[in-house]
C-alpha atoms as a PDB file:
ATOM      1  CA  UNK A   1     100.078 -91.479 165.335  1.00  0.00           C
ATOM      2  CA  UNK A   2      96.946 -91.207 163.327  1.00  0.00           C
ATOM      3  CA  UNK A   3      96.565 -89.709 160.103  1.00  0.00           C
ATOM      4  CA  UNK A   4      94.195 -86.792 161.424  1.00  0.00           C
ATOM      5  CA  UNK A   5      97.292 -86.406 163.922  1.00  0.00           C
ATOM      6  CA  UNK A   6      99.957 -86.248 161.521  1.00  0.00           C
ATOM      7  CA  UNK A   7      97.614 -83.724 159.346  1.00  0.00           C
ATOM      8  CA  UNK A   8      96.968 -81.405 161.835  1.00  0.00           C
ATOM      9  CA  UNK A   9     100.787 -81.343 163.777  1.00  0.00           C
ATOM     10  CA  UNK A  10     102.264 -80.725 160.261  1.00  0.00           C
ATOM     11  CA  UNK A  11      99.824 -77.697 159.836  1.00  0.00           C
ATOM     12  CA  UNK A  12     100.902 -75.805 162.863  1.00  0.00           C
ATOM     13  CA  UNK A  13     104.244 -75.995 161.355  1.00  0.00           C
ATOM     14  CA  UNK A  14     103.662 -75.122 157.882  1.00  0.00           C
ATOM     15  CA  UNK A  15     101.595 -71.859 159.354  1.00  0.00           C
ATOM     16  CA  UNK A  16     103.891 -71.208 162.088  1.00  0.00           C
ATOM     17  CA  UNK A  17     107.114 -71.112 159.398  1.00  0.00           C
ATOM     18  CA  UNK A  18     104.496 -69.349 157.426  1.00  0.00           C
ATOM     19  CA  UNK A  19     105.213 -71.572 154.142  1.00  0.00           C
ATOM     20  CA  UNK A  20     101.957 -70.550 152.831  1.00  0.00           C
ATOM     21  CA  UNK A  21     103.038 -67.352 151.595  1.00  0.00           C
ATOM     22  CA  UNK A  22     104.656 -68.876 148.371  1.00  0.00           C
ATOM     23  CA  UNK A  23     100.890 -69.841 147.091  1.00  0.00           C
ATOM     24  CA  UNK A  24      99.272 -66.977 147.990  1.00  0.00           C
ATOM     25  CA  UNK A  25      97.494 -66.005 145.150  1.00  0.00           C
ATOM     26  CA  UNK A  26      93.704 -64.682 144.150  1.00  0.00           C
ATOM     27  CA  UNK A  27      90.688 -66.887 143.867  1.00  0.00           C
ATOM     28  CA  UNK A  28      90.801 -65.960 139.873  1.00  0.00           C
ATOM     29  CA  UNK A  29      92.677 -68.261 137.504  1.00  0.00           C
ATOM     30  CA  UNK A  30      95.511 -66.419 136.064  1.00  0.00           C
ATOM     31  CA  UNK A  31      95.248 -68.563 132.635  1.00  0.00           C
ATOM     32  CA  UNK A  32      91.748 -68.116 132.757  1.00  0.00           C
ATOM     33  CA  UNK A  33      91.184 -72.157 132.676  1.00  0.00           C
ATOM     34  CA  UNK A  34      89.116 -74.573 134.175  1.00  0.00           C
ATOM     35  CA  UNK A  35      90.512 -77.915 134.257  1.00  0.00           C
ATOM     36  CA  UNK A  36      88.358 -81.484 135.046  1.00  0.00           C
ATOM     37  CA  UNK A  37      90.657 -84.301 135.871  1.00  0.00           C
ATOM     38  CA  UNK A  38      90.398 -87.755 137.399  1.00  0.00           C
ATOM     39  CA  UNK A  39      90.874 -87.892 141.109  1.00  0.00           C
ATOM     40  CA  UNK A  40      94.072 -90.436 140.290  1.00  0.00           C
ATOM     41  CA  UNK A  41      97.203 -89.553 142.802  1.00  0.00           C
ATOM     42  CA  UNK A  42      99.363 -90.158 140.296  1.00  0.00           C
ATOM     43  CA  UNK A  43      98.034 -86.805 138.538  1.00  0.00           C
ATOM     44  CA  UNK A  44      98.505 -84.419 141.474  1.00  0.00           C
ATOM     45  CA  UNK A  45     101.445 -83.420 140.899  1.00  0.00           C
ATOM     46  CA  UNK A  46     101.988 -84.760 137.501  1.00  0.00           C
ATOM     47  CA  UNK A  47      99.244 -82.921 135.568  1.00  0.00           C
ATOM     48  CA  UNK A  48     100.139 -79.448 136.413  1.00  0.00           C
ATOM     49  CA  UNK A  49     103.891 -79.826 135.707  1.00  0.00           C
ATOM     50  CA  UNK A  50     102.887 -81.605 132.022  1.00  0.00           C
ATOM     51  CA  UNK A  51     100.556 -78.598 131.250  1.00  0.00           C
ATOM     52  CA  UNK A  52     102.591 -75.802 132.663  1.00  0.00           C
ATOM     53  CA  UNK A  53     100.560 -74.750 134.850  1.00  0.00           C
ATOM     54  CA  UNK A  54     101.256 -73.368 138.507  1.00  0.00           C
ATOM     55  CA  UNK A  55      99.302 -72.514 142.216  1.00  0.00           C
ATOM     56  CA  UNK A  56      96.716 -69.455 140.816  1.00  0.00           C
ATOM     57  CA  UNK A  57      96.791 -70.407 137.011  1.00  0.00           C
ATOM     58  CA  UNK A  58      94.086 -72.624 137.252  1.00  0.00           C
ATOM     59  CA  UNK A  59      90.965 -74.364 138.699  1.00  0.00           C
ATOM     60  CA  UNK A  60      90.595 -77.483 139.051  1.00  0.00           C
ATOM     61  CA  UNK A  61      87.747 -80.213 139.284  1.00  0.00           C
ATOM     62  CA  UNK A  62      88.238 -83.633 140.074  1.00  0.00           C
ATOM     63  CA  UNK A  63      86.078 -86.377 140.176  1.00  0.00           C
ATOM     64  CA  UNK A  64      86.691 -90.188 139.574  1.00  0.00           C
ATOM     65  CA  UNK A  65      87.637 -90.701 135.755  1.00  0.00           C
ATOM     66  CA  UNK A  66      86.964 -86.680 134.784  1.00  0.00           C
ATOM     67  CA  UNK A  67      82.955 -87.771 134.192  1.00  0.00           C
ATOM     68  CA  UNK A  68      80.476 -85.246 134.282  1.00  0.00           C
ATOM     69  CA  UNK A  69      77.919 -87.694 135.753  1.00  0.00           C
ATOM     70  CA  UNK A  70      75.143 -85.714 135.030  1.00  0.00           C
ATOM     71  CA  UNK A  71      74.854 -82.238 133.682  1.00  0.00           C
ATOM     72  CA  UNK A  72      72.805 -80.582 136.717  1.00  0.00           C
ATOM     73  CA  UNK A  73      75.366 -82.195 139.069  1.00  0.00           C
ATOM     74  CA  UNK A  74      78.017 -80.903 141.234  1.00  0.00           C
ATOM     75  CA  UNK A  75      80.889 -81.374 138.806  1.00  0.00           C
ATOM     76  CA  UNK A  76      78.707 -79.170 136.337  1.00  0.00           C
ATOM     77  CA  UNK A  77      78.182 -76.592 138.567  1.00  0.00           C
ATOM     78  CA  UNK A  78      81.731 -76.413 139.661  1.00  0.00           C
ATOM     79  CA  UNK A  79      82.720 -76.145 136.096  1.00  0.00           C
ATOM     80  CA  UNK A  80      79.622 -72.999 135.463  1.00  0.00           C
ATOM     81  CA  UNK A  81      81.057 -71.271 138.600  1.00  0.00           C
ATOM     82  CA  UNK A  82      84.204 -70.871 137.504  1.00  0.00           C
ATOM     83  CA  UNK A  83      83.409 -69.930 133.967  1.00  0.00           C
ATOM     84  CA  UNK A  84      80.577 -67.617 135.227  1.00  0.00           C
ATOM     85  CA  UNK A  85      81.870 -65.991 138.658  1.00  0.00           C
ATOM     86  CA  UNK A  86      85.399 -66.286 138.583  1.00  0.00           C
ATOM     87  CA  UNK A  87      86.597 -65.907 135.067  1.00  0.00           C
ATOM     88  CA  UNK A  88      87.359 -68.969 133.438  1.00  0.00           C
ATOM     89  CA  UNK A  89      87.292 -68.626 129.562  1.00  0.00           C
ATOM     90  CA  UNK A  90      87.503 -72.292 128.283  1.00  0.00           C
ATOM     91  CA  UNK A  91      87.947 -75.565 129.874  1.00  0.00           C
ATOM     92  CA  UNK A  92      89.727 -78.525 129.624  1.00  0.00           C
ATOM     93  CA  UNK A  93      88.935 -82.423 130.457  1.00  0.00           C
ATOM     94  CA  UNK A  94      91.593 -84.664 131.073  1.00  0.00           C
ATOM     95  CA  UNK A  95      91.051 -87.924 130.949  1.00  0.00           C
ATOM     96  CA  UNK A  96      94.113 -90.561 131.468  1.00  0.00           C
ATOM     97  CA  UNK A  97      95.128 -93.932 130.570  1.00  0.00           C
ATOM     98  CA  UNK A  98      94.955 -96.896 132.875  1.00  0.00           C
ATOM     99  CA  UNK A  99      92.077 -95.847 134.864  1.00  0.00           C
ATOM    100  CA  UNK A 100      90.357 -97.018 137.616  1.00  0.00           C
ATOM    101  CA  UNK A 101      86.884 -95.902 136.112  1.00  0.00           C
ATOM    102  CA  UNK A 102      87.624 -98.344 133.328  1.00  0.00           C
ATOM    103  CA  UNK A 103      87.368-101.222 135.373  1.00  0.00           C
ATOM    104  CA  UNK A 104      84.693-100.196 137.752  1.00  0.00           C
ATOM    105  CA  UNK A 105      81.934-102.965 138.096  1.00  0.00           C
ATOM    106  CA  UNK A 106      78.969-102.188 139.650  1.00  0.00           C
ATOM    107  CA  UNK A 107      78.412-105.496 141.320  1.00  0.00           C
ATOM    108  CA  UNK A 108      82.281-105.973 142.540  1.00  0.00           C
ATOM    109  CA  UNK A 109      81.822-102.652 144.526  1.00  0.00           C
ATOM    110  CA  UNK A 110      78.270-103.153 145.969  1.00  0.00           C
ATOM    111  CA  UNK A 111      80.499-106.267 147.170  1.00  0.00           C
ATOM    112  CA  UNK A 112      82.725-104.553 148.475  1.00  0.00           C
ATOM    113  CA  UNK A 113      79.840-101.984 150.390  1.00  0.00           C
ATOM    114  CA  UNK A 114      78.436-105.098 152.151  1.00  0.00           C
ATOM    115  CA  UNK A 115      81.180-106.458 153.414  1.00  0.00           C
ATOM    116  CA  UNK A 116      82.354-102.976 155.115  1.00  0.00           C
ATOM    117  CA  UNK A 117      79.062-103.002 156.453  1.00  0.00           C
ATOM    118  CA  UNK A 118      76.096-101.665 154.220  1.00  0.00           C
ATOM    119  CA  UNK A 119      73.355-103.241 154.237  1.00  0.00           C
ATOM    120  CA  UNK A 120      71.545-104.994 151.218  1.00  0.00           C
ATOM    121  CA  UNK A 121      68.193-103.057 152.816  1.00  0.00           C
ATOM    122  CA  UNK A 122      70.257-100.118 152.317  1.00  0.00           C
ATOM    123  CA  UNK A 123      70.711-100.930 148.772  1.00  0.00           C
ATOM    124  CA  UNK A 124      67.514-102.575 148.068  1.00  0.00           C
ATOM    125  CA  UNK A 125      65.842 -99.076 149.363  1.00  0.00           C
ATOM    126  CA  UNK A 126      68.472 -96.872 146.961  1.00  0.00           C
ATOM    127  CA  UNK A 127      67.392 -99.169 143.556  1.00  0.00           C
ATOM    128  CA  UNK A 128      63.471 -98.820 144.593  1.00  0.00           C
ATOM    129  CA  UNK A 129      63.806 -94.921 145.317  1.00  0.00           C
ATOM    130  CA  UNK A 130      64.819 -94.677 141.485  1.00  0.00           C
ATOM    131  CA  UNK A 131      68.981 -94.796 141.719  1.00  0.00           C
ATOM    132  CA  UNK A 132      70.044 -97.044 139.315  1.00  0.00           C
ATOM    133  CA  UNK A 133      72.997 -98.325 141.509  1.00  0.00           C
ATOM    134  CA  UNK A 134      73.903-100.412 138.257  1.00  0.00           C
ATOM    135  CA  UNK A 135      74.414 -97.171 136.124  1.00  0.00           C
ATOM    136  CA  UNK A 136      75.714 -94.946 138.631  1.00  0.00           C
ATOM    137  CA  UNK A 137      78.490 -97.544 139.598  1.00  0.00           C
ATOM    138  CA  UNK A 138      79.642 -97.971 135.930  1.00  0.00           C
ATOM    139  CA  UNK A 139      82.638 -97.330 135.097  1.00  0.00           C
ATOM    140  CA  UNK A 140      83.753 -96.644 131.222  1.00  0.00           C
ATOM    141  CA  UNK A 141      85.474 -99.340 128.114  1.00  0.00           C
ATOM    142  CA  UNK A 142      87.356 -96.452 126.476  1.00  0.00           C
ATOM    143  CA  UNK A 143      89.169 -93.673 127.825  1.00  0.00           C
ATOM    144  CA  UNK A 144      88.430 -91.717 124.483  1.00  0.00           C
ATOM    145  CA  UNK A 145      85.341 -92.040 124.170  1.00  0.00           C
ATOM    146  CA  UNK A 146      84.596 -91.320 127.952  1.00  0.00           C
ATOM    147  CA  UNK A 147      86.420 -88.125 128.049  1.00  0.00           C
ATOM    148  CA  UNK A 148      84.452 -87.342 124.392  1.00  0.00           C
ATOM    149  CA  UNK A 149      81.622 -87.902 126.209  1.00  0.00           C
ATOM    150  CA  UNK A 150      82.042 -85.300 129.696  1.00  0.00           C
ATOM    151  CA  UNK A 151      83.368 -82.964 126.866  1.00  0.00           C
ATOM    152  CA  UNK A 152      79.852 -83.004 125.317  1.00  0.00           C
ATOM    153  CA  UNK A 153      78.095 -82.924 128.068  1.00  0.00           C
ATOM    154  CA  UNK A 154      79.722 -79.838 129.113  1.00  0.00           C
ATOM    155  CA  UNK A 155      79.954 -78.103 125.936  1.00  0.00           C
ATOM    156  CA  UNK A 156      76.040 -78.877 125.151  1.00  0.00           C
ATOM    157  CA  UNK A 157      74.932 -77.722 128.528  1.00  0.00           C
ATOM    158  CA  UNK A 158      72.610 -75.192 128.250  1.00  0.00           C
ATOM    159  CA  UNK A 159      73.973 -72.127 130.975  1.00  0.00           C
ATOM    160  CA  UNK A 160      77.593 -72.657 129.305  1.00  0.00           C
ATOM    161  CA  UNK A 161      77.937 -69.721 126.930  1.00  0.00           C
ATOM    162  CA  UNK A 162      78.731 -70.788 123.293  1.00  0.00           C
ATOM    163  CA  UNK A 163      82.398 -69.038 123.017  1.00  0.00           C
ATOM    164  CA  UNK A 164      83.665 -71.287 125.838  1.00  0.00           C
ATOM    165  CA  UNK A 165      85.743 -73.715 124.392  1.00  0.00           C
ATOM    166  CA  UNK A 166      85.941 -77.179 125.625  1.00  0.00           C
ATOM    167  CA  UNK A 167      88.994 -79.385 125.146  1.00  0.00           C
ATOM    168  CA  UNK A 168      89.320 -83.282 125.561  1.00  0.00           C
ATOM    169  CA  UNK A 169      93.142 -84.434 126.206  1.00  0.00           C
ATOM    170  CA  UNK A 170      94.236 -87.545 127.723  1.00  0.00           C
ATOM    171  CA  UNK A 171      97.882 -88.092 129.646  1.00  0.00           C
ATOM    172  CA  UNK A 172     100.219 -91.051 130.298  1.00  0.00           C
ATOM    173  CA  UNK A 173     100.354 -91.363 133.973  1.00  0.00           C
ATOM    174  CA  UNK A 174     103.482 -92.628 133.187  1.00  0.00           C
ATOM    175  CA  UNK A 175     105.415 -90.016 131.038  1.00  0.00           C
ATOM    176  CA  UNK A 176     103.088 -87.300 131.431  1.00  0.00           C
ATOM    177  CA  UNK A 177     102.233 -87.326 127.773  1.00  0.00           C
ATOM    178  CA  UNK A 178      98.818 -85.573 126.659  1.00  0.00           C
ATOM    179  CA  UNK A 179      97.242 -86.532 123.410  1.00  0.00           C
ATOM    180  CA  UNK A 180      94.296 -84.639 122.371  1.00  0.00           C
ATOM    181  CA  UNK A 181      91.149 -86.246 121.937  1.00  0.00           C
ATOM    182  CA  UNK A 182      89.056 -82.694 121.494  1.00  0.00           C
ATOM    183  CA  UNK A 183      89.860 -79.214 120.417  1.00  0.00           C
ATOM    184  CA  UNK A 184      87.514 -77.153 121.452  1.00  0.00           C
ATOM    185  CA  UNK A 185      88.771 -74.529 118.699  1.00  0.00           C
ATOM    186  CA  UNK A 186      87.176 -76.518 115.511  1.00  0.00           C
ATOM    187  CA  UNK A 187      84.041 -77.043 117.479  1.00  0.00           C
END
């Protein structure tokens, strides 16, 4: 059976047992938090369970290594939303140890690309219509300083009010630790 398959014969069960009820919640976070995370699938179920939180306390971002890319991206404007439209009153990055991000090279993956069929045209045309492929595709060195870095980005973005605070914490993927790299308290 294909994935798809499996997907969509385990939803008619969950909804026919109705096993949705126990997360039925409202679209406002109860702890009044927005949270950016890596994407990692060792944090799903991890990182709520080391910061105590639950379905409804929170919303939560992902995106690969918790990097705000650019501040007039989508990350961004998930982050505005929920401050803006659905309550939050501070946010949170967390950043954790043993990446992927921190071994991303740019010319490994455009590699990869090409040989699961993308054309160098393809990325010839993306460099000469102004993406830098080799900046886009970069990964970080330091966990630290890359989760210092979406925290400033966020906190220095210009339709983020100034009583937000924004908080930098990293976890151990492996104990669930979080260390904090930013309180956005003192700033």
């Amino acid at each position: 059976m294909r994935l798809l398959d499996e997907i969509i014969n385990h939803n008619t069960q969950f909804v026919e047992k109705r096993d949705y009820e126990k997360f039925q919640t409202t679209k406002f976070p109860d702890k009044k938090l927005v949270i950016l995370s890596c994407m990692d699938t060792r944090l799903v179920e991890l990182l709520p369970q080391a910061m105590n939180i639950k379905n409804g306390d929170v919303k939560i971002v992902k995106s690969a290594g918790a990097i705000v890319a650019h501040p007039f991206g989508s990350i961004m404007r998930s982050i505005l939303v929920a401050v803006m439209e659905l309550g939050a009153d501070e946010v949170c990055v967390v950043g954790h140890y043993d990446c992927g991000m921190s071994s991303l090279n740019p010319d490994s993956f455009l590699e990869k690309a090409m040989k699961r069929g993308i054309s160098q045209d393809k990325i010839d045309t993306l460099n000469y219509s102004g993406i830098h492929l080799e900046e886009w595709l970069k990964g970080f060195d330091n966990v630290e300083d890359s989760v210092k870095h979406s925290v400033d980005v966020i906190r220095n973005h210009p339709l983020l009010p100034n009583d937000v605070p924004v908080h930098g914490l990293i976890i151990d993927p492996s104990t669930g630790k979080l260390d904090l790299v930013a309180d956005g308290y003192q700033a």
